[in-house]
C-alpha atoms as a PDB file:
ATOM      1  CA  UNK A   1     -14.287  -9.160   4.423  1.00  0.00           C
ATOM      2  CA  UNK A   2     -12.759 -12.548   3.437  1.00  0.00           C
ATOM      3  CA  UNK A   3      -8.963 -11.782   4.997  1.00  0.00           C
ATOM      4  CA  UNK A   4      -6.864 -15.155   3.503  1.00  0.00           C
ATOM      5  CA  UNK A   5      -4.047 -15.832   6.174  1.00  0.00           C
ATOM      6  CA  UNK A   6      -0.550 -15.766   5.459  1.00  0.00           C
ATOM      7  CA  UNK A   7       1.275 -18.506   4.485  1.00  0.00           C
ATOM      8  CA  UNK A   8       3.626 -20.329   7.418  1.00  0.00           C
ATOM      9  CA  UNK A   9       7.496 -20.600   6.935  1.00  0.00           C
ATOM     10  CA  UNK A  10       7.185 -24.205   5.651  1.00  0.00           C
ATOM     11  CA  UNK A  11       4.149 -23.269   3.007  1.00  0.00           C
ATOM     12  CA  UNK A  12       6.297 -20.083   2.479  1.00  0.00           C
ATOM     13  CA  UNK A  13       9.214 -22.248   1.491  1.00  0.00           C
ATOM     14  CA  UNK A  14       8.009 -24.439  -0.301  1.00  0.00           C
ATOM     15  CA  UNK A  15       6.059 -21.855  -2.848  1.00  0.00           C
ATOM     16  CA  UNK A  16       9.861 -19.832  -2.906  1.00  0.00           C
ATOM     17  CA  UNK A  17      11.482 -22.985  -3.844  1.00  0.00           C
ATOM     18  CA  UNK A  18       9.659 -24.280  -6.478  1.00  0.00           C
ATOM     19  CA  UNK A  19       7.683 -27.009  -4.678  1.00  0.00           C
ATOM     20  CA  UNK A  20      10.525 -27.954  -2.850  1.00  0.00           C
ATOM     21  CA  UNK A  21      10.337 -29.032   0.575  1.00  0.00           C
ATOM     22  CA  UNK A  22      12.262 -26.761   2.814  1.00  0.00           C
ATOM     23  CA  UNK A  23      14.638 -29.865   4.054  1.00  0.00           C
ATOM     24  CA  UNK A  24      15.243 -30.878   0.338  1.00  0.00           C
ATOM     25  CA  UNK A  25      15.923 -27.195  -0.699  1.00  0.00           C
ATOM     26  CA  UNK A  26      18.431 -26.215   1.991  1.00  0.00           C
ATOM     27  CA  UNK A  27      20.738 -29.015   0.889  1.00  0.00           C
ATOM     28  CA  UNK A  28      21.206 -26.802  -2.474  1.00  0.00           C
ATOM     29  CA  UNK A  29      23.578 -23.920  -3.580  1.00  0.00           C
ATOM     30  CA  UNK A  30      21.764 -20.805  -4.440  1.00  0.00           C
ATOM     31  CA  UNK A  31      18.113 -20.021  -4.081  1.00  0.00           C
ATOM     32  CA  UNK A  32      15.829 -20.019  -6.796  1.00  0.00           C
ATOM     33  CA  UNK A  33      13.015 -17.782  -7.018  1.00  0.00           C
ATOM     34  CA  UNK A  34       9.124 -19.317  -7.586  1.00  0.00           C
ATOM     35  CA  UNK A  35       7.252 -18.426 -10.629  1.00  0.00           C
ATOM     36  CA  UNK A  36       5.282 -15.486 -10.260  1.00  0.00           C
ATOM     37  CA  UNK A  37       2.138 -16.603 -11.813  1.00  0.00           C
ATOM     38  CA  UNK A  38       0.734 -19.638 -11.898  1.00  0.00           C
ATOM     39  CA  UNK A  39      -2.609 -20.238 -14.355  1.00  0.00           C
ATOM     40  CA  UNK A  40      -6.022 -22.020 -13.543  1.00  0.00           C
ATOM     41  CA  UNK A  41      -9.024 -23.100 -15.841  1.00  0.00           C
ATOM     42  CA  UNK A  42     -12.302 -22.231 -14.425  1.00  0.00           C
ATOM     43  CA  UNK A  43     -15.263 -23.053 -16.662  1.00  0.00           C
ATOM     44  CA  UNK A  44     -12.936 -23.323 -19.496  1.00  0.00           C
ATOM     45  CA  UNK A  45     -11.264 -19.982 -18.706  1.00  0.00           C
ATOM     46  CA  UNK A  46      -7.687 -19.532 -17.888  1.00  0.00           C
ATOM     47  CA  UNK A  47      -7.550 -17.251 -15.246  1.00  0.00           C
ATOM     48  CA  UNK A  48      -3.763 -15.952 -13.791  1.00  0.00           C
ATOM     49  CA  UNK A  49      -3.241 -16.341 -10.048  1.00  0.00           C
ATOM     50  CA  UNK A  50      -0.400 -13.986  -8.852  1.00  0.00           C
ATOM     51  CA  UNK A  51       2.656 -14.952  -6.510  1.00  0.00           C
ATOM     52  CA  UNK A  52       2.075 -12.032  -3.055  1.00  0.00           C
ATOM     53  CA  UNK A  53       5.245 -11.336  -1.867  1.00  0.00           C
ATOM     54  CA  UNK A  54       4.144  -9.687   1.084  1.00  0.00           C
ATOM     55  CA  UNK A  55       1.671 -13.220   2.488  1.00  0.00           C
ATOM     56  CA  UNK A  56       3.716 -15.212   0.092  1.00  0.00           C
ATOM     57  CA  UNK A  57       1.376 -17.278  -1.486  1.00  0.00           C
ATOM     58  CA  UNK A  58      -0.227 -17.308  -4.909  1.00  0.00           C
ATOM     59  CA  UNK A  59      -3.436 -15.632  -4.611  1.00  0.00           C
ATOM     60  CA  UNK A  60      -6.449 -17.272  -5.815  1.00  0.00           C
ATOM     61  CA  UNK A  61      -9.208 -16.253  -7.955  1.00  0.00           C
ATOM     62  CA  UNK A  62     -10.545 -12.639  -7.855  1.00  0.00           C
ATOM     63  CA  UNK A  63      -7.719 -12.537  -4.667  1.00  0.00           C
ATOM     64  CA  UNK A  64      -6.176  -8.748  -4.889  1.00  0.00           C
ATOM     65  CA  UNK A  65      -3.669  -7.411  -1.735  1.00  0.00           C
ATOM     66  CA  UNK A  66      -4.836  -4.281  -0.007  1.00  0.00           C
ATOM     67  CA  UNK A  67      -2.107  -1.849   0.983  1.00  0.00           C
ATOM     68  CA  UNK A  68      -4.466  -0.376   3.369  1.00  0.00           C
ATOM     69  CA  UNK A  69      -5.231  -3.328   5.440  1.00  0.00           C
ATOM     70  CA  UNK A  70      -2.471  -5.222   4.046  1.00  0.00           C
ATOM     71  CA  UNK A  71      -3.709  -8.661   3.870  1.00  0.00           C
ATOM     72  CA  UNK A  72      -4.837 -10.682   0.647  1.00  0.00           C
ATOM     73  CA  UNK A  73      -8.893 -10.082   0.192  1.00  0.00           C
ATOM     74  CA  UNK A  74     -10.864 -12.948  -0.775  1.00  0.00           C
ATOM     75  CA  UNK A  75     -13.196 -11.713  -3.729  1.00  0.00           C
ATOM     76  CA  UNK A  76     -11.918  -8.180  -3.413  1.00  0.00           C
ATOM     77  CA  UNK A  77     -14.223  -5.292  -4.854  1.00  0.00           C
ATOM     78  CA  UNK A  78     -12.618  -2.238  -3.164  1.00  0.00           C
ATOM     79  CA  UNK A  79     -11.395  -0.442   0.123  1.00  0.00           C
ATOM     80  CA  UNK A  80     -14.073   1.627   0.904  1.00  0.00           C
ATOM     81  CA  UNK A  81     -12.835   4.752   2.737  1.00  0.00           C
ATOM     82  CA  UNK A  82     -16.734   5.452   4.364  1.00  0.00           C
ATOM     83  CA  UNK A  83     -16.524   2.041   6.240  1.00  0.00           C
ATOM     84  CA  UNK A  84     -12.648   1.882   7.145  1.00  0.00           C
ATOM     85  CA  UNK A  85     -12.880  -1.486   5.684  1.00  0.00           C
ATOM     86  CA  UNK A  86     -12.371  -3.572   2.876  1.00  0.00           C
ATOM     87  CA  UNK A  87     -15.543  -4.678   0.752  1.00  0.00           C
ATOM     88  CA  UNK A  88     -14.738  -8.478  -0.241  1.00  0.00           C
ATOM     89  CA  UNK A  89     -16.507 -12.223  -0.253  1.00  0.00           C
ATOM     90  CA  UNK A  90     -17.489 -12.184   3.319  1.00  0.00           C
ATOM     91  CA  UNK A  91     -18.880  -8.767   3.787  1.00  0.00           C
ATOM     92  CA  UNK A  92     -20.175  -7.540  -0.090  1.00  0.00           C
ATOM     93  CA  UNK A  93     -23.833  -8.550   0.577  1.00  0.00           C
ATOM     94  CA  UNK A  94     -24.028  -6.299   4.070  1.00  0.00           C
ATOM     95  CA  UNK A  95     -22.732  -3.622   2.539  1.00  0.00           C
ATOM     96  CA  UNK A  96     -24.975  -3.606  -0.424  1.00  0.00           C
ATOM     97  CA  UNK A  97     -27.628  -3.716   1.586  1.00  0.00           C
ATOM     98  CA  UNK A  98     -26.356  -1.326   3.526  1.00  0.00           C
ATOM     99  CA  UNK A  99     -26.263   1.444  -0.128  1.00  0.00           C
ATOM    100  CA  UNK A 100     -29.766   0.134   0.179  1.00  0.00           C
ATOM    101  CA  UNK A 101     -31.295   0.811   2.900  1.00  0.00           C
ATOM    102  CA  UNK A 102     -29.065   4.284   2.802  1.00  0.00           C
ATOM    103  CA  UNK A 103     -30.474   5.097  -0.758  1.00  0.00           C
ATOM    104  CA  UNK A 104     -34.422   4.210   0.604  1.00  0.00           C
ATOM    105  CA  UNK A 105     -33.439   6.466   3.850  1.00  0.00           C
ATOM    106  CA  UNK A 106     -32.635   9.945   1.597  1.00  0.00           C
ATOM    107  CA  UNK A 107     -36.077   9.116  -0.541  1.00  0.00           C
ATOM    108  CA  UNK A 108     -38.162   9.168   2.668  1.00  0.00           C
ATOM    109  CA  UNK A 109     -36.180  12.096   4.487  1.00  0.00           C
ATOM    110  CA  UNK A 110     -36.702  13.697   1.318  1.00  0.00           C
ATOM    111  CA  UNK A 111     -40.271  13.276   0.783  1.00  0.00           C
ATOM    112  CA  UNK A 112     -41.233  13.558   4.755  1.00  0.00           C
ATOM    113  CA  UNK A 113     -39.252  17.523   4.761  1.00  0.00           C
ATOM    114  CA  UNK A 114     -41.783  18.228   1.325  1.00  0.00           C
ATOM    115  CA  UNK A 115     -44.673  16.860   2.395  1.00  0.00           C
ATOM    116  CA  UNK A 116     -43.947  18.828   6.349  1.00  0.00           C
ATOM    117  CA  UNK A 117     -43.789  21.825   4.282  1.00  0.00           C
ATOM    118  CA  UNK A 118     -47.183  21.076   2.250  1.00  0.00           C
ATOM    119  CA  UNK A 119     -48.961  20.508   5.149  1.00  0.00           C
ATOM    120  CA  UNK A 120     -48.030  23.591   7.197  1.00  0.00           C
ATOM    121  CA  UNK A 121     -48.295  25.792   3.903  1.00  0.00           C
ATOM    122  CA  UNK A 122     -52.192  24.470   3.170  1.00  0.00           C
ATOM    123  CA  UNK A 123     -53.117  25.725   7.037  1.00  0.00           C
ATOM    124  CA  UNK A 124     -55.426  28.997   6.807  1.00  0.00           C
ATOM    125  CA  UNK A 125     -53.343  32.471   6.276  1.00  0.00           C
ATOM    126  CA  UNK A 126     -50.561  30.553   5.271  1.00  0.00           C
ATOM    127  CA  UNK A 127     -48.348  30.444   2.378  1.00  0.00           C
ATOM    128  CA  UNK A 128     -45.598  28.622   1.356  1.00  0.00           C
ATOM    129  CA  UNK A 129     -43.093  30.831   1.750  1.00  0.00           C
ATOM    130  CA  UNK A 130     -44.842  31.048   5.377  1.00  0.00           C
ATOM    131  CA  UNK A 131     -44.157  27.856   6.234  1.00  0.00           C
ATOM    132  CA  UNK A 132     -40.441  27.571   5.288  1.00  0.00           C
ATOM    133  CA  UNK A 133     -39.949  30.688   7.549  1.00  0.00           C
ATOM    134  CA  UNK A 134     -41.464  28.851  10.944  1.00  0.00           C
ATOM    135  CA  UNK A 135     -39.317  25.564   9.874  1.00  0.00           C
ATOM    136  CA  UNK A 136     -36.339  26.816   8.120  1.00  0.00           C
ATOM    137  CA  UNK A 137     -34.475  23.855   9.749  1.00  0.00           C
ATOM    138  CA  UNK A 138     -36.889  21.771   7.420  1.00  0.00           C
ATOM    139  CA  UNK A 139     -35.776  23.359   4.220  1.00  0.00           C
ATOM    140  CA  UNK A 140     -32.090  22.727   4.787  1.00  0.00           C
ATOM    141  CA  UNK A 141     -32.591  19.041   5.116  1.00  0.00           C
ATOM    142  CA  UNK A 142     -34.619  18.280   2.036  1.00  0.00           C
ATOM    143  CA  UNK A 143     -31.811  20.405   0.152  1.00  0.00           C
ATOM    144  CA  UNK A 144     -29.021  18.122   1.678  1.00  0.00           C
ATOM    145  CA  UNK A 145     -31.003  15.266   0.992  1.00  0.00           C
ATOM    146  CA  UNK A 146     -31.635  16.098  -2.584  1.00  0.00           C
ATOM    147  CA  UNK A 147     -28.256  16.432  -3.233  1.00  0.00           C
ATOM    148  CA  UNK A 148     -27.328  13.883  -1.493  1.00  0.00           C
ATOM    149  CA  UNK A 149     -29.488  11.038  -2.781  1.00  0.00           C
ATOM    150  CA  UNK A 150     -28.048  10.949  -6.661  1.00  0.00           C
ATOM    151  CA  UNK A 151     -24.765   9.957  -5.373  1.00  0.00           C
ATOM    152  CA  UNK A 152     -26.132   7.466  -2.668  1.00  0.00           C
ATOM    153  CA  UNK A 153     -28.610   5.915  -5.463  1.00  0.00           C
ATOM    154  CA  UNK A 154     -25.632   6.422  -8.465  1.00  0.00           C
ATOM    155  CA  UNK A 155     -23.293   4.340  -5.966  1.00  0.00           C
ATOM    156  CA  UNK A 156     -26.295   1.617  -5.135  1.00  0.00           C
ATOM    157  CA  UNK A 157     -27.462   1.553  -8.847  1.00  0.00           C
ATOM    158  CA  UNK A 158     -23.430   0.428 -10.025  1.00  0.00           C
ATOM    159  CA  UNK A 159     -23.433  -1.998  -7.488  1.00  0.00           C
ATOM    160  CA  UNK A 160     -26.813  -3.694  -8.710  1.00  0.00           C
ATOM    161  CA  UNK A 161     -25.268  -3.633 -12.080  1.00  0.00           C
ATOM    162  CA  UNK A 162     -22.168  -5.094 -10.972  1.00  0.00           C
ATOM    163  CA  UNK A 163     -23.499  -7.849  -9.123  1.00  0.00           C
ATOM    164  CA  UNK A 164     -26.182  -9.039 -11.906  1.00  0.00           C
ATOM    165  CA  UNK A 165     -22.988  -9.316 -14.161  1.00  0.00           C
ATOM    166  CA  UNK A 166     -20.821 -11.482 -11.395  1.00  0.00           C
ATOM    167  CA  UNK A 167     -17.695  -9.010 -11.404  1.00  0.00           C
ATOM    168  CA  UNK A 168     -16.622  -6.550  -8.752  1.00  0.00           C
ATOM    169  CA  UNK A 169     -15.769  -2.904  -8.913  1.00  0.00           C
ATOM    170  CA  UNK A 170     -11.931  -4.022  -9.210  1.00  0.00           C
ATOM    171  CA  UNK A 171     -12.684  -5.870 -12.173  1.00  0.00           C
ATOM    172  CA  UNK A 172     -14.818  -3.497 -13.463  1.00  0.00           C
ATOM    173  CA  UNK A 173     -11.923  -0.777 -13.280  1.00  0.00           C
ATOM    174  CA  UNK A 174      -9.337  -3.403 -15.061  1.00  0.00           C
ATOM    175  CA  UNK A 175     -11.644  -3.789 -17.616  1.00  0.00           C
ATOM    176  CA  UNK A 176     -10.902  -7.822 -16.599  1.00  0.00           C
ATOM    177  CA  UNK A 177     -13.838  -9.022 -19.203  1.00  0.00           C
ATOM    178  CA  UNK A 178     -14.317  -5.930 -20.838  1.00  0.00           C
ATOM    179  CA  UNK A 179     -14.744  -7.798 -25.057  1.00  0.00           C
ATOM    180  CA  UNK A 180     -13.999  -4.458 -26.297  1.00  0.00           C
ATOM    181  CA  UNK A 181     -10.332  -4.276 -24.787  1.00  0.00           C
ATOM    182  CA  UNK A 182      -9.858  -8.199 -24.743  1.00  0.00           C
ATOM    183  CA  UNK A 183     -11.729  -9.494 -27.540  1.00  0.00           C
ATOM    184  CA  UNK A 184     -14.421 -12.693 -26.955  1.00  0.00           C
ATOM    185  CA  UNK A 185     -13.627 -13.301 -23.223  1.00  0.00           C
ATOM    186  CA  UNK A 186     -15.894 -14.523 -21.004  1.00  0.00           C
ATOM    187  CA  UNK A 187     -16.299 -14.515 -17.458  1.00  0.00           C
ATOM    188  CA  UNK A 188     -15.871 -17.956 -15.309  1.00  0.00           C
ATOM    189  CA  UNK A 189     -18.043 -17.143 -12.453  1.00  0.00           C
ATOM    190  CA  UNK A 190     -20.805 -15.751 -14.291  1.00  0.00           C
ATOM    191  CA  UNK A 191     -23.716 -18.394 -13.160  1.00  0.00           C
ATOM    192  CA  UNK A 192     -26.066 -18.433 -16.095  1.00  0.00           C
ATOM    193  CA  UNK A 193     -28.496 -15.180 -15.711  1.00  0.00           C
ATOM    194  CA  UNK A 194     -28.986 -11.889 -13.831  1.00  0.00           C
ATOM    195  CA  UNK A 195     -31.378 -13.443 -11.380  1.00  0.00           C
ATOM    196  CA  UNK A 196     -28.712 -16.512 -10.334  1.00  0.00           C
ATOM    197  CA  UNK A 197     -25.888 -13.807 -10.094  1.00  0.00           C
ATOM    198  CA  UNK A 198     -28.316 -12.125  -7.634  1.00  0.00           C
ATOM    199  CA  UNK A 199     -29.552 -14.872  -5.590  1.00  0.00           C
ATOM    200  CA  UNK A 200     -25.764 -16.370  -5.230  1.00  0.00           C
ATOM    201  CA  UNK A 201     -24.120 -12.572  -4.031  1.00  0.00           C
ATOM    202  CA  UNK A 202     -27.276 -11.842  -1.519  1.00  0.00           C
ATOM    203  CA  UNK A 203     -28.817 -15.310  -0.458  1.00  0.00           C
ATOM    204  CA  UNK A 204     -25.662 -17.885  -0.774  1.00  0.00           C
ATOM    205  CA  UNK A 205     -23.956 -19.082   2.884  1.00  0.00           C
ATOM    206  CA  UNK A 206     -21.512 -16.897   3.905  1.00  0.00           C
ATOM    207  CA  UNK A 207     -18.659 -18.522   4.151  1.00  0.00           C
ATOM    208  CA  UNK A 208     -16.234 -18.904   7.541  1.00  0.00           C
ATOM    209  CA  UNK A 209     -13.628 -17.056   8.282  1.00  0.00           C
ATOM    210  CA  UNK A 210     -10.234 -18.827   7.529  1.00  0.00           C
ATOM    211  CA  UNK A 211      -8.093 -16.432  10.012  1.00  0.00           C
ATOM    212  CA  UNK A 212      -9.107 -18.827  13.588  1.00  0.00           C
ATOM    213  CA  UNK A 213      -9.452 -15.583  15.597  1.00  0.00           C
ATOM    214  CA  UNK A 214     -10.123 -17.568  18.718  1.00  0.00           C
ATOM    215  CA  UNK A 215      -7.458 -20.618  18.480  1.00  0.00           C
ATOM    216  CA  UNK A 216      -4.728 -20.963  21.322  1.00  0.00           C
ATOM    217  CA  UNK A 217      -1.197 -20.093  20.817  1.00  0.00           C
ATOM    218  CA  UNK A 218       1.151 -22.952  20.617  1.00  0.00           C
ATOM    219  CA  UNK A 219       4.337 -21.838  21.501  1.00  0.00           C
ATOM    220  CA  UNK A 220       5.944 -24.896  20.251  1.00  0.00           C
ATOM    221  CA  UNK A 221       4.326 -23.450  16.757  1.00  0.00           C
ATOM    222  CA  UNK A 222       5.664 -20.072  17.037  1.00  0.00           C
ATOM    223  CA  UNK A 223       8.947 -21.025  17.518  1.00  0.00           C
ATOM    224  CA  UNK A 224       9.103 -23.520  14.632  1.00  0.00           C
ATOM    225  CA  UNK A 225       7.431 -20.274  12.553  1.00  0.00           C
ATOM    226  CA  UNK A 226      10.151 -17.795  13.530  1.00  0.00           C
ATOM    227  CA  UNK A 227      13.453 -20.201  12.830  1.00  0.00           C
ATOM    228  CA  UNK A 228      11.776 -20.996   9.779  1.00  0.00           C
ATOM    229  CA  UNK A 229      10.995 -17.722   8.525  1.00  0.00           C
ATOM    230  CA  UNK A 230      14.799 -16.736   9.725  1.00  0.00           C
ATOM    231  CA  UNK A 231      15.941 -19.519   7.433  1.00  0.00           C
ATOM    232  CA  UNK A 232      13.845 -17.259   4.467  1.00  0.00           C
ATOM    233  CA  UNK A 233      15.398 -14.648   2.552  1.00  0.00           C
ATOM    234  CA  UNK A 234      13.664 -11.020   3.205  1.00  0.00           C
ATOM    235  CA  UNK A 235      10.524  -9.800   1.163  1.00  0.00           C
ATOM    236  CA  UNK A 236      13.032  -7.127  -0.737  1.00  0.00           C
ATOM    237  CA  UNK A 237      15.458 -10.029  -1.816  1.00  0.00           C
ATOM    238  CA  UNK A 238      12.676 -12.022  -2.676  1.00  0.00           C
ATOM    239  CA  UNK A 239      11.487  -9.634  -5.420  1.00  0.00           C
ATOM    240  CA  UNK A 240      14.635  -8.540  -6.442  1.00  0.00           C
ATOM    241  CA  UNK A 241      15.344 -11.895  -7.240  1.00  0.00           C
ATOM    242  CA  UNK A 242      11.876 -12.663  -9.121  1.00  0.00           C
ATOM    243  CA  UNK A 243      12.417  -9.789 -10.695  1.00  0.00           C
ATOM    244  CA  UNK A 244      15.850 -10.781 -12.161  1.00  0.00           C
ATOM    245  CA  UNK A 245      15.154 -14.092 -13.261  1.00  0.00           C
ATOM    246  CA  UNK A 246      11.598 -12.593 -15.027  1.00  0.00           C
ATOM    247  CA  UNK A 247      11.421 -12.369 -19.035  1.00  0.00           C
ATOM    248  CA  UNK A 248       9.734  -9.416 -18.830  1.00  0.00           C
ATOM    249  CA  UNK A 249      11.033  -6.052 -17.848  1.00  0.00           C
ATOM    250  CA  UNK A 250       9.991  -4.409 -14.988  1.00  0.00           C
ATOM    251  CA  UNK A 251      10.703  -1.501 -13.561  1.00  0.00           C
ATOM    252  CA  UNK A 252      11.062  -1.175  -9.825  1.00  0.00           C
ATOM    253  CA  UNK A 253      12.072   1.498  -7.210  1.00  0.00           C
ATOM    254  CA  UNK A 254      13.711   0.373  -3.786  1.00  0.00           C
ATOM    255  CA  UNK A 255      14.458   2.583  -1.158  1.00  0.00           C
ATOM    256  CA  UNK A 256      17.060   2.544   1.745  1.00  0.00           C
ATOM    257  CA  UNK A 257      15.739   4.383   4.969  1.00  0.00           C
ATOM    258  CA  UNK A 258      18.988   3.463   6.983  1.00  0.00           C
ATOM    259  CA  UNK A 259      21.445   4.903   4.356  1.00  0.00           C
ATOM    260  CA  UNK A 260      19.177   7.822   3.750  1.00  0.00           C
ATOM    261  CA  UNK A 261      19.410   8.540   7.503  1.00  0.00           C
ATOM    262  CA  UNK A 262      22.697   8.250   7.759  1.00  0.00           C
ATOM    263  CA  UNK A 263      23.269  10.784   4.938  1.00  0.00           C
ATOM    264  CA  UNK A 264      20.736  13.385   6.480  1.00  0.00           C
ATOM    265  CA  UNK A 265      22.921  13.045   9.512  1.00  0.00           C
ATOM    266  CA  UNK A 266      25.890  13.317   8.384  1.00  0.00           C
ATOM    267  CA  UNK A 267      24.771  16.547   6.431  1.00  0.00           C
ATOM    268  CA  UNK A 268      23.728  17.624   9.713  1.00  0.00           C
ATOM    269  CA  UNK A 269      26.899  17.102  11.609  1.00  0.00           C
ATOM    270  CA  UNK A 270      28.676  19.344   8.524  1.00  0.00           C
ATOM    271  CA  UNK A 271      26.124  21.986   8.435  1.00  0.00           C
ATOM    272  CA  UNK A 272      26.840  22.522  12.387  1.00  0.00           C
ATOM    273  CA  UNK A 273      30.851  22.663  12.130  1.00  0.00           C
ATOM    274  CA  UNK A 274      30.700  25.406   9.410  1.00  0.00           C
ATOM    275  CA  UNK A 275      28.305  27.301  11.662  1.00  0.00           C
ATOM    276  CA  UNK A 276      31.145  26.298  14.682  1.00  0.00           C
ATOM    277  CA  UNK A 277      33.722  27.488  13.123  1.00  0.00           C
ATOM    278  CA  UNK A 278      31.456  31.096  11.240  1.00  0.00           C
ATOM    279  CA  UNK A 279      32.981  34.230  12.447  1.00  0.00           C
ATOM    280  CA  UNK A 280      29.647  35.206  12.361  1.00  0.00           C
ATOM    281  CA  UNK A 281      28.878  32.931  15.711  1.00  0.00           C
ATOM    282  CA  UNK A 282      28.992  35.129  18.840  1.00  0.00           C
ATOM    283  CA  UNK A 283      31.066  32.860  21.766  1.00  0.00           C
END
């Protein structure tokens, strides 16, 4: 779907120290969180990239983090349940196309079941009521199928709209360049008409994958990764620390499994004495 990899300990720390090389950084006092936007013009458009914590990198363009496949989606319109998979640059055209050819399925299930029906109802002696009691099996699939096909063509009709207007469903639900909630805004990678938007979502090279799938392992690498991410502070810290040094407030709720085990455990250790030392406990 257009999975970005994650960023490696020296990218990592040098976006958590303010551009600072890692070597330059660890001969300072104190650690200094990054900024946690950064802001880009595109077609004369400012447009905020966010810092991930969790890839830790600043997300490009139209870049959202899925906390179902939890990686940063390139393009990201949605995580669609149906597929078990996340709808983004890479895969958006496929699965258009796939809504469809799904929506142009239903029509002709739909119309085949009728038109079965018509022809065994026009045969001599027979009615129509005839005819759906030899094929009853017929009936029930044109009903599924007509109830069926508004959702599949509702679904494939948004998506046509969507794509002639170059945004994608996540955009769409942020009201991103909605001019009634954000005044005269316009939208950077609109390219100039319907027809353009459609020919560069369904008929533009899809790009390659940036993830390298089938490179070797360097252990040398690895090992250079893991001391360097050891030399990083945690993902919670990382935040917390963001967070503090922010200007604006926000709220956030951190949980402690460990101490929240150790609690239920020792509520469990006193629950058992009392019941130890209960008259009411046979020996």
């Amino acid at each position: 779907p257009g999975v970005l990899p994650r960023a490696t300990g020296q990218e990592a720390a040098f976006n958590e120290r303010g551009g600072v090389s890692l070597d330059q950084s660890m001969s300072r006092s104190g650690y200094t969180a990054p900024s946690r936007t950064k802001v880009s013009v595109i077609q004369g458009q400012e447009v905020t990239m966010k810092y991930c914590f969790t890839c830790r990198m600043f997300r490009p363009p139209r870049t959202s983090h899925c906390s179902l496949c939890d990686s940063c989606i390139e393009n990201f319109d949605h995580h669609c349940p149906w597929v078990g998979n996340c709808v983004g640059r890479r895969n958006y055209r496929y699965f258009y196309l796939f809504l469809v050819m799904l929506t142009i399925y239903c029509l002709f299930i739909f119309t085949s079941t009728i038109y079965h029906l018509v022809v065994l109802a026009k045969e001599p002696g027979k009615s129509f009521s005839a005819a759906i009691g030899d094929t009853p099996a017929t009936l029930i699939v044109a009903i599924v199928c007509f109830f069926s096909i508004w959702s599949v063509l509702g679904l494939c009709g948004f998506h046509t709209a969507l794509i002639v207007q170059a945004i994608t469903t996540n955009e769409d639900i942020k009201g991103t360049y909605n001019r009634s909630r954000h005044g005269n805004v316009e939208n950077p990678f609109d390219h100039g008409g319907y027809i353009q938007n459609m020919k560069y979502t369904l008929c533009a090279p899809v790009p390659k994958s940036l993830l390298g799938r089938r490179e070797l392992i360097n252990a040398d690498e690895v090992a250079a990764e893991e001391e360097t991410n050891r030399m990083l502070p945690g993902p919670t810290a990382r935040a917390a620390q963001a967070i503090m040094q922010s200007s604006q407030p926000i709220s956030v709720t951190m949980t402690t499994p460990s101490v929240s085990i150790v609690a239920n455990e020792k509520e469990e250790a006193e629950e058992n004495t009392e019941c130890e030392n209960s008259p009411l406990v046979s020996t």
